[in-house]
Protein backbone atom coordinates (compact mmCIF):
# COMPACT_ATOMS: atom_id res chain seq x y z
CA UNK A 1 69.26 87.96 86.41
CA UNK A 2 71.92 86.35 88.75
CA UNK A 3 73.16 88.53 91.32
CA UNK A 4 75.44 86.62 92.55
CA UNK A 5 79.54 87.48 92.45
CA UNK A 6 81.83 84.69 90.04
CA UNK A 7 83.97 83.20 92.78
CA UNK A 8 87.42 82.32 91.29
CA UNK A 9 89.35 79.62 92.55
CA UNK A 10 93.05 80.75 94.26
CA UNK A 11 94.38 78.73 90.94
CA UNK A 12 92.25 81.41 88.79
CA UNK A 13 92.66 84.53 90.88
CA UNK A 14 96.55 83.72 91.65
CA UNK A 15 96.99 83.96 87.54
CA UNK A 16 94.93 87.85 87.44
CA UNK A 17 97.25 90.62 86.99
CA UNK A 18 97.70 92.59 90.70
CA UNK A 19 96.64 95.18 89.45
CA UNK A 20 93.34 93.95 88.53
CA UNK A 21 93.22 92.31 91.91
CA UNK A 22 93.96 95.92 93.50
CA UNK A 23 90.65 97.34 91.29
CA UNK A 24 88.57 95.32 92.48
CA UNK A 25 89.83 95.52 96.11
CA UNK A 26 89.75 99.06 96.16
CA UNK A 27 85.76 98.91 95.50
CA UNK A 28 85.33 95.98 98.00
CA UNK A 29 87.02 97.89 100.63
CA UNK A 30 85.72 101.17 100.15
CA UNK A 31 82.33 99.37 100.22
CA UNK A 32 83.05 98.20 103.49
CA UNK A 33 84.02 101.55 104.83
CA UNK A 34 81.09 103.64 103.88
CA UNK A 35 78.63 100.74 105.25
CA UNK A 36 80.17 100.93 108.35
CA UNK A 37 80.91 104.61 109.03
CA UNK A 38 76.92 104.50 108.12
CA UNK A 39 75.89 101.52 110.09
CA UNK A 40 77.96 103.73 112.99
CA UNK A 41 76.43 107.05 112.04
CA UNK A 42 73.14 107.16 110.23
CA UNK A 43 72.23 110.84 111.05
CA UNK A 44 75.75 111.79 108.61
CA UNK A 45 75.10 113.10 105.17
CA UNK A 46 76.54 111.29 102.01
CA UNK A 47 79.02 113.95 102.22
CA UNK A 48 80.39 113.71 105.62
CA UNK A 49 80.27 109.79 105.03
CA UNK A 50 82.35 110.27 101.97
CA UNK A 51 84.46 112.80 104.05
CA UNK A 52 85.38 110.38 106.82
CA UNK A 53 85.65 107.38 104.68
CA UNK A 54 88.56 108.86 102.82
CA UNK A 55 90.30 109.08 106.28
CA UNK A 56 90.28 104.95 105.81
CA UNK A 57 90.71 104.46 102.01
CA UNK A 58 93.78 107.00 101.48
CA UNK A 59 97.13 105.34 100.76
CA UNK A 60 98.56 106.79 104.10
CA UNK A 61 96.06 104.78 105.99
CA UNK A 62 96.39 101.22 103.79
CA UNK A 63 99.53 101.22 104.39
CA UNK A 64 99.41 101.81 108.43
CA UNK A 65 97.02 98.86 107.74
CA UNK A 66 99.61 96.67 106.56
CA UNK A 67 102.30 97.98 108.66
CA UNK A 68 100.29 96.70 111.32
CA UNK A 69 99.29 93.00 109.51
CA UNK A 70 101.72 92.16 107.35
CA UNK A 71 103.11 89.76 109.84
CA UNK A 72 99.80 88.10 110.70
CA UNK A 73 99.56 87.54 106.74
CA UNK A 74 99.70 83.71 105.77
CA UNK A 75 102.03 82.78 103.27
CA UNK A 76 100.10 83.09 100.23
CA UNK A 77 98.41 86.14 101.37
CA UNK A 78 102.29 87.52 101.80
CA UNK A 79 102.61 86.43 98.25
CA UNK A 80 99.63 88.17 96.80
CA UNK A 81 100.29 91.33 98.99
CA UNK A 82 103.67 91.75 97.39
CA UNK A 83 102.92 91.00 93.85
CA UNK A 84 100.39 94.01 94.30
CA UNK A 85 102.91 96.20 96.26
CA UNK A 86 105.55 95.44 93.58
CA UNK A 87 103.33 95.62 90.67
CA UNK A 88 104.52 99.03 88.55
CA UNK A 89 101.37 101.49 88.47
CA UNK A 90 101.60 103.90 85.13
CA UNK A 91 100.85 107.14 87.63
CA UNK A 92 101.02 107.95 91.52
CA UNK A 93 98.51 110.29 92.62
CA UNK A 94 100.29 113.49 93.83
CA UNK A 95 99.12 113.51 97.17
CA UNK A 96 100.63 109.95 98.03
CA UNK A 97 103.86 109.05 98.66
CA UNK A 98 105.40 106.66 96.56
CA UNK A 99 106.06 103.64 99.37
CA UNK A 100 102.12 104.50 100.86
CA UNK A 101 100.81 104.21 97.33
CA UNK A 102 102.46 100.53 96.88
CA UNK A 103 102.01 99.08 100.04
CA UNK A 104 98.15 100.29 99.36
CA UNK A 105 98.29 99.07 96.15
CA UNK A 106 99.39 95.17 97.98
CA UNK A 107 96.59 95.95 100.36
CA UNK A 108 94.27 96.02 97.95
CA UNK A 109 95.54 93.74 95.58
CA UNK A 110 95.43 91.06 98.78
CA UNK A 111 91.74 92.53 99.34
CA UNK A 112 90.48 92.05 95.79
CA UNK A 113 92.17 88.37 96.08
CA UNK A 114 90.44 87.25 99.14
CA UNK A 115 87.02 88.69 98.22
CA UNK A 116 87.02 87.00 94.36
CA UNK A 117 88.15 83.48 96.18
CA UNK A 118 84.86 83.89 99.09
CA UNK A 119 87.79 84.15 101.36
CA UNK A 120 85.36 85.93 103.84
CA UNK A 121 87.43 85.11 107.80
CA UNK A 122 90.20 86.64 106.40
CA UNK A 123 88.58 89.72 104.62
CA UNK A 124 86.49 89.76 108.07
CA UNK A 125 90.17 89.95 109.69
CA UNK A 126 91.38 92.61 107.67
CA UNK A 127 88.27 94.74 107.97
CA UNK A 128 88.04 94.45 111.61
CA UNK A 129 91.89 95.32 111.80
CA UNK A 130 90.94 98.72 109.40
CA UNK A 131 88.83 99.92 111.64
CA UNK A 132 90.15 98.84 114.91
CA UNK A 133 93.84 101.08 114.29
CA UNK A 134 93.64 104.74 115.02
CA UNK A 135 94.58 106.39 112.09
């Protein structure tokens, strides 16, 4: 069978609801994490990688993320971000404050959106931003 991912167009993936956009980003970007706290340390158990990738994938963290991007965002990236951010969630974990948990929520709506549409510089930009602000 077909490995390969469906790429939507921005048309396509601009119509998906941003929450569905955020699902899939989540798993994109938590992907990216554990690949490359493992590409960085590949003497570290599953566990500590799991450990130390929640460090990145918490809603504290996305949303120092996008503190620190937002304004290098292009417009339609804005646009995606804060359909996401703004997009009402039926729970909010208890351990995440409510503004974290949105602007996470637009992070990884904006993630899932740029991964579906091949967008790969940007998701490349935002990755190498993740990892490159001390959290």
């Amino acid at each position: 069978k077909d490995l390969r991912v469906r790429e939507f167009t921005e048309k396509e993936a601009r119509l998906l609801n941003p929450l569905q956009l955020a699902l899939v980003g989540d798993g994109v970007y938590e992907l990216f994490i554990r690949n490359h706290i493992l590409s960085e340390n590949i003497e570290l158990t599953a566990h500590k990688i799991h450990v130390k990738a929640i460090g990145y994938v918490k809603a504290k963290s996305q949303a120092v993320i996008m503190h620190e991007i937002e304004d290098k965002l292009t417009e339609n990236e804005s646009y995606i971000y804060k359909r996401g951010r703004n997009a009402k969630s039926a729970t909010v974990p208890k351990n995440a404050d409510v503004r974290d948990y949105r602007m996470a929520t637009g992070f990884e709506a904006l993630v899932g959106y740029l991964y579906l549409t091949g967008n790969t510089e940007r998701l490349e930009f935002i990755f190498n931003s993740a990892i490159s602000i001390k959290l």
